[in-house]
Each structure stands twice: as C-alpha cells, then as structure tokens.
C-alpha atoms as a PDB file:
ATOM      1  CA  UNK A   1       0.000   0.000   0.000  1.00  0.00           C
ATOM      2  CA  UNK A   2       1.478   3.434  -1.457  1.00  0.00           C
ATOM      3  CA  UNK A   3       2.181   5.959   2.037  1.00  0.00           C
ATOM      4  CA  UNK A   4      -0.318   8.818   1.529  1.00  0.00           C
ATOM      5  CA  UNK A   5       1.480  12.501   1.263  1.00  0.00           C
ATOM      6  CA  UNK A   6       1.296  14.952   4.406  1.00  0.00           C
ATOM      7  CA  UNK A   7       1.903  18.667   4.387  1.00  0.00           C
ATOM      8  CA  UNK A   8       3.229  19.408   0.928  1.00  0.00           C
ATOM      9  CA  UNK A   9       6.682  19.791   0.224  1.00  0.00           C
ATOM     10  CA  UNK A  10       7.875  23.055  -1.318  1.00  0.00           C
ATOM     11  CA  UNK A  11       9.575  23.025  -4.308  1.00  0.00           C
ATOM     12  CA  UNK A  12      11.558  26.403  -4.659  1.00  0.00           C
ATOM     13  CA  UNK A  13      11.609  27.593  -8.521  1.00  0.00           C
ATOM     14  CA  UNK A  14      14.346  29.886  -9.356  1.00  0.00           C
ATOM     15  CA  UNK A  15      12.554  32.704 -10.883  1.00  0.00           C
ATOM     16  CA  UNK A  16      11.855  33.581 -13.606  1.00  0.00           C
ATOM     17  CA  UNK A  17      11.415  29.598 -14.037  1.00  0.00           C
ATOM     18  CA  UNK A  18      14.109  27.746 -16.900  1.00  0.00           C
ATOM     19  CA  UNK A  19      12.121  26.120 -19.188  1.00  0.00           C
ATOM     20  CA  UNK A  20      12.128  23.341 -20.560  1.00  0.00           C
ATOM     21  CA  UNK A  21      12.921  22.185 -16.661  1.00  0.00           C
ATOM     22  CA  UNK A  22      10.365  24.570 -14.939  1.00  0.00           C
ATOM     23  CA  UNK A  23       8.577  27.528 -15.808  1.00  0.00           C
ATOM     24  CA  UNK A  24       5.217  29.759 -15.050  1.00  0.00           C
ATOM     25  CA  UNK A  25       2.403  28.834 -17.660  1.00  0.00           C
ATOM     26  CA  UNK A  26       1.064  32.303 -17.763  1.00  0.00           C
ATOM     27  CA  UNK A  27      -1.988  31.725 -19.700  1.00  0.00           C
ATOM     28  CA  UNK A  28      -2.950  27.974 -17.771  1.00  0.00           C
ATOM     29  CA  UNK A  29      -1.044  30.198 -14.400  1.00  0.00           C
ATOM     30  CA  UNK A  30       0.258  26.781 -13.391  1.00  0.00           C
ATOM     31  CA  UNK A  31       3.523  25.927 -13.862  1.00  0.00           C
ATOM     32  CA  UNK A  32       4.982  23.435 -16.694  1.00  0.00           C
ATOM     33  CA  UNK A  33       7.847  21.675 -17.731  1.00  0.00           C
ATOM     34  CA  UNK A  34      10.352  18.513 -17.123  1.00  0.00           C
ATOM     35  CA  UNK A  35      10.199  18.699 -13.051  1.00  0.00           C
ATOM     36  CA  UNK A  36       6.558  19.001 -12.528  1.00  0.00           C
ATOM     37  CA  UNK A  37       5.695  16.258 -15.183  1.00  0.00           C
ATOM     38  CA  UNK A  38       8.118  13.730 -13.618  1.00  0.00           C
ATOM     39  CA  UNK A  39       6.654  14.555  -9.739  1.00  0.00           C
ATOM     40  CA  UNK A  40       2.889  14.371 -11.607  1.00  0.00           C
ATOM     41  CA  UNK A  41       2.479  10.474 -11.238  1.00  0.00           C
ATOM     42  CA  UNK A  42       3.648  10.915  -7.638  1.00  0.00           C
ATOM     43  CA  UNK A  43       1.105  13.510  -6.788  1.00  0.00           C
ATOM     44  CA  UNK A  44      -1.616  11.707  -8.490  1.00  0.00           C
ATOM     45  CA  UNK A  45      -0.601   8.535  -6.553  1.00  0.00           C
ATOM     46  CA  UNK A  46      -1.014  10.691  -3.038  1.00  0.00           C
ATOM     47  CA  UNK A  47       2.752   9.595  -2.819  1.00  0.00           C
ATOM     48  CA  UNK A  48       3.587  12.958  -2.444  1.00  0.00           C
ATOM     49  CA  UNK A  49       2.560  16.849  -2.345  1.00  0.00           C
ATOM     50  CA  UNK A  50       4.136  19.283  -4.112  1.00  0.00           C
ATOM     51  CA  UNK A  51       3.906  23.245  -3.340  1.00  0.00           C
ATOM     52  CA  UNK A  52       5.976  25.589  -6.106  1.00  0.00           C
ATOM     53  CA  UNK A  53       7.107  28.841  -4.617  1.00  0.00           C
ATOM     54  CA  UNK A  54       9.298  31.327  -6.762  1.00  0.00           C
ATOM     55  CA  UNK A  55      12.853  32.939  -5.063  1.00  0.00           C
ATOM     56  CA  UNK A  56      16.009  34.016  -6.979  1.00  0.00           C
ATOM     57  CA  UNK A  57      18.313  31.745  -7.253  1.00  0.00           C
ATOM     58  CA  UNK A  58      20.660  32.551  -4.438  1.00  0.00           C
ATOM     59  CA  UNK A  59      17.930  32.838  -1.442  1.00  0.00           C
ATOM     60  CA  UNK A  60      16.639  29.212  -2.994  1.00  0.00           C
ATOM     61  CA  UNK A  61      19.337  27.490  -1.823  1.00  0.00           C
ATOM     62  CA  UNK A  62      19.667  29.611   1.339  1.00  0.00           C
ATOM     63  CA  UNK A  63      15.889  28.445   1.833  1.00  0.00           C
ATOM     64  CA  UNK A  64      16.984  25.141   1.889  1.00  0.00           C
ATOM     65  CA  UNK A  65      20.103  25.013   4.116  1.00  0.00           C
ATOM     66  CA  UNK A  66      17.804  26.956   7.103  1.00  0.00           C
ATOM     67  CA  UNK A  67      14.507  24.489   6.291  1.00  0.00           C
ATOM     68  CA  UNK A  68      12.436  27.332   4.604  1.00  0.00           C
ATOM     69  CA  UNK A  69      11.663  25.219   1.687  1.00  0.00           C
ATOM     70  CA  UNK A  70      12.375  21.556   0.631  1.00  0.00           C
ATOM     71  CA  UNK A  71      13.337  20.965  -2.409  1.00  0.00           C
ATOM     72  CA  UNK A  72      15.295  22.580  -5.913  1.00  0.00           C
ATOM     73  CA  UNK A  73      15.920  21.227  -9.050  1.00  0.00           C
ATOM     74  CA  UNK A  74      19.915  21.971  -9.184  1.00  0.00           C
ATOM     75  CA  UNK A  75      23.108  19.882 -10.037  1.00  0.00           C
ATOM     76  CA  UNK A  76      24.505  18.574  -6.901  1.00  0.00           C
ATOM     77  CA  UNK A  77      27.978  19.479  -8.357  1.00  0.00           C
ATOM     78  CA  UNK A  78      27.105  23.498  -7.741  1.00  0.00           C
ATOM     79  CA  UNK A  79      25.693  23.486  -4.107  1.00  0.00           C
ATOM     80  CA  UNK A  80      28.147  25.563  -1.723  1.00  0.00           C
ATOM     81  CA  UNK A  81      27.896  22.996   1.164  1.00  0.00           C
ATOM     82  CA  UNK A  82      26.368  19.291  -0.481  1.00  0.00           C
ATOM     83  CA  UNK A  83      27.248  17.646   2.354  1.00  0.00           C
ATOM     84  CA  UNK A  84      24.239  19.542   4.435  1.00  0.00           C
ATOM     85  CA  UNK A  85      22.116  18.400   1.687  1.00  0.00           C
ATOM     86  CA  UNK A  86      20.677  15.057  -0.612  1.00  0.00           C
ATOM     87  CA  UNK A  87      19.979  14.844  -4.037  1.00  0.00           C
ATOM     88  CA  UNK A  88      18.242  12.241  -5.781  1.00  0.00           C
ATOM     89  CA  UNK A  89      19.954   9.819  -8.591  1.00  0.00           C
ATOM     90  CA  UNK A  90      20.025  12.124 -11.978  1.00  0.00           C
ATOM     91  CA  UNK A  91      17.210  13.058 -14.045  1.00  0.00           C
ATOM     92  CA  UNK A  92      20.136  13.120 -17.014  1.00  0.00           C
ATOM     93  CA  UNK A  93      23.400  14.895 -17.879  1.00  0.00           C
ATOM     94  CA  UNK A  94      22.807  18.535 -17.790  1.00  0.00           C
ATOM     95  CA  UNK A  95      25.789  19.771 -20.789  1.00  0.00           C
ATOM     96  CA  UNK A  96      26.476  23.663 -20.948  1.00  0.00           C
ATOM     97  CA  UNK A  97      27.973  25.537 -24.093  1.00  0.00           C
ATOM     98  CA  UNK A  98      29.172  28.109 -25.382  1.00  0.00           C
ATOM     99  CA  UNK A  99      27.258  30.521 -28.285  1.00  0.00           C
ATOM    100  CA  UNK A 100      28.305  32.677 -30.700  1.00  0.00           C
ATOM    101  CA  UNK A 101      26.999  34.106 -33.614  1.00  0.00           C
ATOM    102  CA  UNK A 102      30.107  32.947 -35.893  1.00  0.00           C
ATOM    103  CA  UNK A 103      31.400  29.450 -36.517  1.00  0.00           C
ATOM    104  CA  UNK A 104      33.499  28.421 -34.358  1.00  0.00           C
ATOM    105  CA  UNK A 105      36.851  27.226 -35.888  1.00  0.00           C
ATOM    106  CA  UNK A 106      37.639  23.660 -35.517  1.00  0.00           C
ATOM    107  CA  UNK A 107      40.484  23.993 -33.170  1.00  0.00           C
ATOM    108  CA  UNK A 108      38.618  26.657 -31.314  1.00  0.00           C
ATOM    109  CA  UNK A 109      40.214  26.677 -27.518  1.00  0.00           C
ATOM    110  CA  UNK A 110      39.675  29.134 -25.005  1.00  0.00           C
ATOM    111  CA  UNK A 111      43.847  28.579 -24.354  1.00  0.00           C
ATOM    112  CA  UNK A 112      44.413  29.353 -27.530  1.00  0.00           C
ATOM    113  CA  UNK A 113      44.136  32.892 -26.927  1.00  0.00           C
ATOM    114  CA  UNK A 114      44.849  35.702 -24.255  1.00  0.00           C
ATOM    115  CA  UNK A 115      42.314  37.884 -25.678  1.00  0.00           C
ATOM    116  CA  UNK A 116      40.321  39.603 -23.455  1.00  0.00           C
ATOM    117  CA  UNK A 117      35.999  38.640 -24.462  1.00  0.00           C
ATOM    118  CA  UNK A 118      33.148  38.886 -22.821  1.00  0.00           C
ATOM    119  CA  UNK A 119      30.602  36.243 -21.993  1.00  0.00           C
ATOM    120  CA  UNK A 120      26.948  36.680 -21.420  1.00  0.00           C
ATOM    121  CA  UNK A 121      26.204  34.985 -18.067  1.00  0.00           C
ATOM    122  CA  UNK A 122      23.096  34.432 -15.760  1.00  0.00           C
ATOM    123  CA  UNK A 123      23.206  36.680 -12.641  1.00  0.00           C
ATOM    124  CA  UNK A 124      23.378  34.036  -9.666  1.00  0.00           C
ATOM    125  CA  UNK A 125      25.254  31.353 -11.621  1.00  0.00           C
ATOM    126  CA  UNK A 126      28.384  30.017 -10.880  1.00  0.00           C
ATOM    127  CA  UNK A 127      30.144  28.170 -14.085  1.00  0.00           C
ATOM    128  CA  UNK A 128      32.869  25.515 -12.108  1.00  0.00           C
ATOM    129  CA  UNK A 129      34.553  25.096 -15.272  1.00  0.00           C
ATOM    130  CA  UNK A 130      35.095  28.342 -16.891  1.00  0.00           C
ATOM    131  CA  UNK A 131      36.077  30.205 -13.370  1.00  0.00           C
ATOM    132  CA  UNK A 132      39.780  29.951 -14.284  1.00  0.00           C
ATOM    133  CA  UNK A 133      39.146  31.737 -17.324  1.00  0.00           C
ATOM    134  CA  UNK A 134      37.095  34.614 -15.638  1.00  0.00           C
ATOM    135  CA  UNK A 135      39.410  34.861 -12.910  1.00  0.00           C
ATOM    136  CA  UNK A 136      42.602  35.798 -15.263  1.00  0.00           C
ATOM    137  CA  UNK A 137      39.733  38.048 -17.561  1.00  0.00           C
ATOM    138  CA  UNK A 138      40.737  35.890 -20.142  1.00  0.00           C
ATOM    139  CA  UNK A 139      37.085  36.202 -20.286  1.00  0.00           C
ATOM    140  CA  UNK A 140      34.877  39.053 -18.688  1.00  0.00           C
ATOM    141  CA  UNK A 141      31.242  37.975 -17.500  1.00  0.00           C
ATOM    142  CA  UNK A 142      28.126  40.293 -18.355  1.00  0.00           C
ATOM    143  CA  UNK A 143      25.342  39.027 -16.085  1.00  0.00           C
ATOM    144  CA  UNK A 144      22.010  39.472 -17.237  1.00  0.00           C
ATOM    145  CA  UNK A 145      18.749  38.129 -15.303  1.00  0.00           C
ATOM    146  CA  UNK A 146      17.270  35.771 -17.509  1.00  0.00           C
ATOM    147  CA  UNK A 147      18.183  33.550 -20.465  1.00  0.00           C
ATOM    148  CA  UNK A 148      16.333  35.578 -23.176  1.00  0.00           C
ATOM    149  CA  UNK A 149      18.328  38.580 -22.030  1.00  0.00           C
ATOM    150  CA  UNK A 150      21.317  36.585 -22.341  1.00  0.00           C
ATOM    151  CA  UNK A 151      20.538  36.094 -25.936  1.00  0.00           C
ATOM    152  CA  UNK A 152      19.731  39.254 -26.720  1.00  0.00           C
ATOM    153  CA  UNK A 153      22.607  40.419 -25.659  1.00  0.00           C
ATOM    154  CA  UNK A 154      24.554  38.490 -28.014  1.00  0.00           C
ATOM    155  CA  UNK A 155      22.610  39.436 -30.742  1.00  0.00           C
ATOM    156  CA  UNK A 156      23.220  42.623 -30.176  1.00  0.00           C
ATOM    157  CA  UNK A 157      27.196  41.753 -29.835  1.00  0.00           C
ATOM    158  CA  UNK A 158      27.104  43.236 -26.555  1.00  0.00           C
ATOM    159  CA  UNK A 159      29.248  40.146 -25.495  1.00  0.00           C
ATOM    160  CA  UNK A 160      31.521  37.613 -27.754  1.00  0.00           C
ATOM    161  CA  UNK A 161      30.403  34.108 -26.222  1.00  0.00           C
ATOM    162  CA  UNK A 162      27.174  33.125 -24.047  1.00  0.00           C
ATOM    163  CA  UNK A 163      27.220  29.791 -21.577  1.00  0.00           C
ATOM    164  CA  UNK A 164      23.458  28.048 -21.621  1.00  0.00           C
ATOM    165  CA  UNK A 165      22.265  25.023 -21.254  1.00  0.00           C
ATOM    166  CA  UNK A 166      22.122  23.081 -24.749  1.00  0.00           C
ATOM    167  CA  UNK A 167      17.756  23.251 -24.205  1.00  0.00           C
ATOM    168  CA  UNK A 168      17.540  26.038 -22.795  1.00  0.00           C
ATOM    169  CA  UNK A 169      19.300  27.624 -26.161  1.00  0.00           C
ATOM    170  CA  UNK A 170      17.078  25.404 -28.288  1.00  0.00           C
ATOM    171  CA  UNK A 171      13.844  26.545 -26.831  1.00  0.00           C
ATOM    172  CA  UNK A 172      14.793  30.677 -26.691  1.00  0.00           C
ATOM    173  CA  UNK A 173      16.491  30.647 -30.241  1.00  0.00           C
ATOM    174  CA  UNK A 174      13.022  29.201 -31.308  1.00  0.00           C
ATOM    175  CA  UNK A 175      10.504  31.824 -30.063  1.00  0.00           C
ATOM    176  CA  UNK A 176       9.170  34.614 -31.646  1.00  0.00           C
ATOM    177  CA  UNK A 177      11.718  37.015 -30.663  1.00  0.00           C
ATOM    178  CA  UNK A 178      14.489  34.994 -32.769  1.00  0.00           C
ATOM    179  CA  UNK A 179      12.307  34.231 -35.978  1.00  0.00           C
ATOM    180  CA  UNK A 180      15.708  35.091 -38.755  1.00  0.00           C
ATOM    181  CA  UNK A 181      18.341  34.755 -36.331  1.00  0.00           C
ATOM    182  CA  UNK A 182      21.077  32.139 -35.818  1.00  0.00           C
ATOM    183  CA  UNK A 183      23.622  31.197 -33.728  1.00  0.00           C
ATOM    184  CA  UNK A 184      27.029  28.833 -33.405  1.00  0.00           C
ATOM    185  CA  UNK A 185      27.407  26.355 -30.847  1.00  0.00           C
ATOM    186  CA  UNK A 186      31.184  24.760 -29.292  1.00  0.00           C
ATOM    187  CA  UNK A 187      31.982  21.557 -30.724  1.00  0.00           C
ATOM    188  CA  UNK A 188      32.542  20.494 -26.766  1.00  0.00           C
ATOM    189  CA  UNK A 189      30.514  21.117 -24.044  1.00  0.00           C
ATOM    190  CA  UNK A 190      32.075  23.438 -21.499  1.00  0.00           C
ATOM    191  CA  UNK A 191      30.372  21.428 -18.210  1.00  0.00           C
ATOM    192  CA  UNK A 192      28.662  18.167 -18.394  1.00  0.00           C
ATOM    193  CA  UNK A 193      26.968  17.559 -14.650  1.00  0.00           C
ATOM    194  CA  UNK A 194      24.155  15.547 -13.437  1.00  0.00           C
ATOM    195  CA  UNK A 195      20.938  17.625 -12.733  1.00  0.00           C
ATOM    196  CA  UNK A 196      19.239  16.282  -9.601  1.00  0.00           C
ATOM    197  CA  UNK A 197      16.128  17.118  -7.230  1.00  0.00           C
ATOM    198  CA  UNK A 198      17.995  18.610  -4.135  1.00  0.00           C
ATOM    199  CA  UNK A 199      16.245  18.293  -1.153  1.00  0.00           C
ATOM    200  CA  UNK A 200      16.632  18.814   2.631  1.00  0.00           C
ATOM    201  CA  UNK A 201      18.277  16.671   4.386  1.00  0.00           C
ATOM    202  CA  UNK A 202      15.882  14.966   6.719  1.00  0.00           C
ATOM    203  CA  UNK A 203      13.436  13.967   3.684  1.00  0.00           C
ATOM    204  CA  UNK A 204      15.188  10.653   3.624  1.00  0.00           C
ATOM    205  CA  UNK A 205      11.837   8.396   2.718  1.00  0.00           C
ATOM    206  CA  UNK A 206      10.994  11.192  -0.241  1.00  0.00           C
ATOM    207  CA  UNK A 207      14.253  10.936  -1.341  1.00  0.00           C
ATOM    208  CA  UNK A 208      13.622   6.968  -1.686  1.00  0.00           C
ATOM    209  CA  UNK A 209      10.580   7.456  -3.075  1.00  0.00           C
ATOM    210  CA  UNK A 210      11.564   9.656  -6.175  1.00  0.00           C
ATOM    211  CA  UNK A 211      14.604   7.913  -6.609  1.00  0.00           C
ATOM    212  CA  UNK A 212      12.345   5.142  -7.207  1.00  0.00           C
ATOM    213  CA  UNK A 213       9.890   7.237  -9.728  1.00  0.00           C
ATOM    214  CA  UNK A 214      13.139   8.381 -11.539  1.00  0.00           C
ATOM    215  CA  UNK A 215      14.691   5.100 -12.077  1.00  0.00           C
ATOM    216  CA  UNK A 216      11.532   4.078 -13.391  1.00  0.00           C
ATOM    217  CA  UNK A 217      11.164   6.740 -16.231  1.00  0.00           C
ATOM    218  CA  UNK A 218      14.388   6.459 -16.948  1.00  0.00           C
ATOM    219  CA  UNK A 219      14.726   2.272 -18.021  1.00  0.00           C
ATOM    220  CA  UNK A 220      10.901   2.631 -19.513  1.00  0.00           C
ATOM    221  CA  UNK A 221      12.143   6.016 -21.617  1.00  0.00           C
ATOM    222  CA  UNK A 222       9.685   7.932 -20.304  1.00  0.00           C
ATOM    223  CA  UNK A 223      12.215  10.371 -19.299  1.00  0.00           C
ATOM    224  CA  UNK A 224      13.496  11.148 -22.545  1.00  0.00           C
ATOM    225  CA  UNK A 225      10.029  11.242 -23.619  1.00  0.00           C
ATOM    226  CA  UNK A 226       9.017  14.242 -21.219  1.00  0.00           C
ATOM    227  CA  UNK A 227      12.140  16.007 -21.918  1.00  0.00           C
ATOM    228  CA  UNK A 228      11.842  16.049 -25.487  1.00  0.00           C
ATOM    229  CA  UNK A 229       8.028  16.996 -24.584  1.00  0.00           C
ATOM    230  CA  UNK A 230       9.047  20.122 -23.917  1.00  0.00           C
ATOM    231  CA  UNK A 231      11.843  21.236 -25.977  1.00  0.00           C
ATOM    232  CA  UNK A 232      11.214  23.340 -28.862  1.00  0.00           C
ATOM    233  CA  UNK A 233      13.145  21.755 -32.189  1.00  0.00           C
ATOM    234  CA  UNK A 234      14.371  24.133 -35.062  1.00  0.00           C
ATOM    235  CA  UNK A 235      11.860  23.467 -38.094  1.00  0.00           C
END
C-alpha cells in the first residue's frame, strides 16, 4: 500500500522559471515543464505533495540550508555545502555551451588565446569550469537576469560568447523574438553535470521514493520522452 502525502513539500523555482525544466504557464497560471511532469504520477498517486514557490536563485538554496523550503531542481555538483544536503539519482546529464553568432573554428580553444571577451552569463550562476578563465579576464562575464536577455545580448554583440544550457538555447532561439536569427554552438561542451532534485536533508523516505519514480522513467524512456516533450526543435 502506497504511504499517503502529508503537508506538501515546497519546491523552490528559481525565478523567472528555466524552461524546458520549470517555468510559469502564464496563460494555464500553473507551472509546466520537465520537473513538474516527472513529480505528476507521484502527486496523483497521493505519494507525495508538491507546493511551487518562486525565489532568486541565491535565497533558494539559502531556503533550503535553514529548512524554509524543501526541495530545488539543481546539479549537486554546484551546491556551496552538499554535504548539508541530498539529491536524488540524476534526471540526465545537464551539458552547458558556449554561443556565438560565428562558426566556431575547428580547433577553437579558449587557451588558444589571451584575448580579453566577454561572456553573457546568468546573474546568480556560478560556471565551475570556466572560473579559471574569468578569474585571469581571459574572459569578462556580463550578467544578465534571464536567459532571453542573455541572448539578446549576443545578438546585439554586446558580449563575444554566451554559456546556456544546450535546451535552454534550443527553446529561446526558437521563439518569436528569434524568428531570422542564428547562432554557433562549441563543438565540446564546457560542463557536463548531473541535474538532480535537491532536497533537505531529513526527507530521507521522499528521497527513496523519487529515486524510485526516476529510475523508473528512466529504463521505460519515459524520461526522454518528457524532456523532449518540452523542448522546442528548429523546423
């Protein structure tokens, strides 16, 4: 017999939302994506309850260190102190990489030159791999506050590189505001991470439980189905 869910757990969305992951459904004003259609079959089941609540990303995390909140979808490589939390096996292998709106040569190599460029960034993101780079200004961040201004940005050649997520680029490149323009991606990814379902520490059992879920999307392929659900292909 399935364990019915108490109080419901909340799930701490770093606004503005990162779709295809997580983000507000303005018109339906519920909100849509990856996370919420994997934790669907385990709300429906009573297995658990699920409460979304919107922060920036830095207070999310705070949130759950001090027991505000209970859970984030995050990688557990970029938590400032994993040890205080758990994560739950991978959803899949979150790759980042760099954009530009040029080719990029075929032995492109961010060693290969001491040039000083600028990269469009998310304000509130760390980038593990590229903080050598920004720490000698080989390259110079420009934070903006949301994806879409990232890529605006670098339309506008107001930086030479942007870091995103390979679907978060897919789905922005493909919306309205992007309808004639194009852009270059790096041969190699610049991070490759697991993205997990942090949660608070003491949620041991929900932790087993969604492990569960997960594994069980994963080996049927429903996984791969809901991801690809929700990213937007070019035509």
């Amino acid at each position: 017999m399935l364990a019915k869910a108490k109080e419901p757990l909340l799930f701490i969305v770093n606004h503005p939302g990162s779709a295809p992951y997580l983000y507000f459904d303005k018109n339906k004003k519920i909100y849509q994506g990856v996370i919420p259609d994997i934790l669907n079959g385990l709300i429906e089941s009573d297995q658990i309850s699920i409460k979304y609540v919107s922060n920036s990303r830095k207070r999310s995390e705070e949130y759950i260190y001090q027991g505000t909140a209970d859970l984030m979808m995050l990688s557990k490589a970029w938590l400032k102190e994993p040890g205080k939390l758990i994560a739950t096996i991978p959803l899949h292998q979150h790759r980042s990489f760099l954009y530009k709106i040029k080719a990029f040569p075929d032995n492109f190599s961010l060693e290969n030159s001491t040039d000083n460029e600028t990269l469009c960034t998310k304000k509130g993101f760390i980038y593990p791999n590229l903080a050598p780079y920004l720490k000698s200004k080989r390259l110079i961040r420009i934070d903006s506050s949301n994806h879409l201004s990232m890529l605006k940005m670098l339309f506008k050649q107001r930086c030479d590189y942007m870091v995103m997520n390979e679907f978060n680029a897919l789905n922005i490149i493909n919306t309205s505001f992007f309808d004639k323009e194009n852009f270059y991606r790096s041969k190699s990814p610049v991070s490759v991470v697991p993205l997990n379902i942090i949660l608070r520490a003491e949620l041991i059992h929900e932790k087993e439980v969604l492990d569960k879920h997960i594994k069980y999307l994963k080996e049927s392929g429903e996984l791969q189905r809901i991801i690809k659900k929700h990213i937007t292909y070019p035509e």
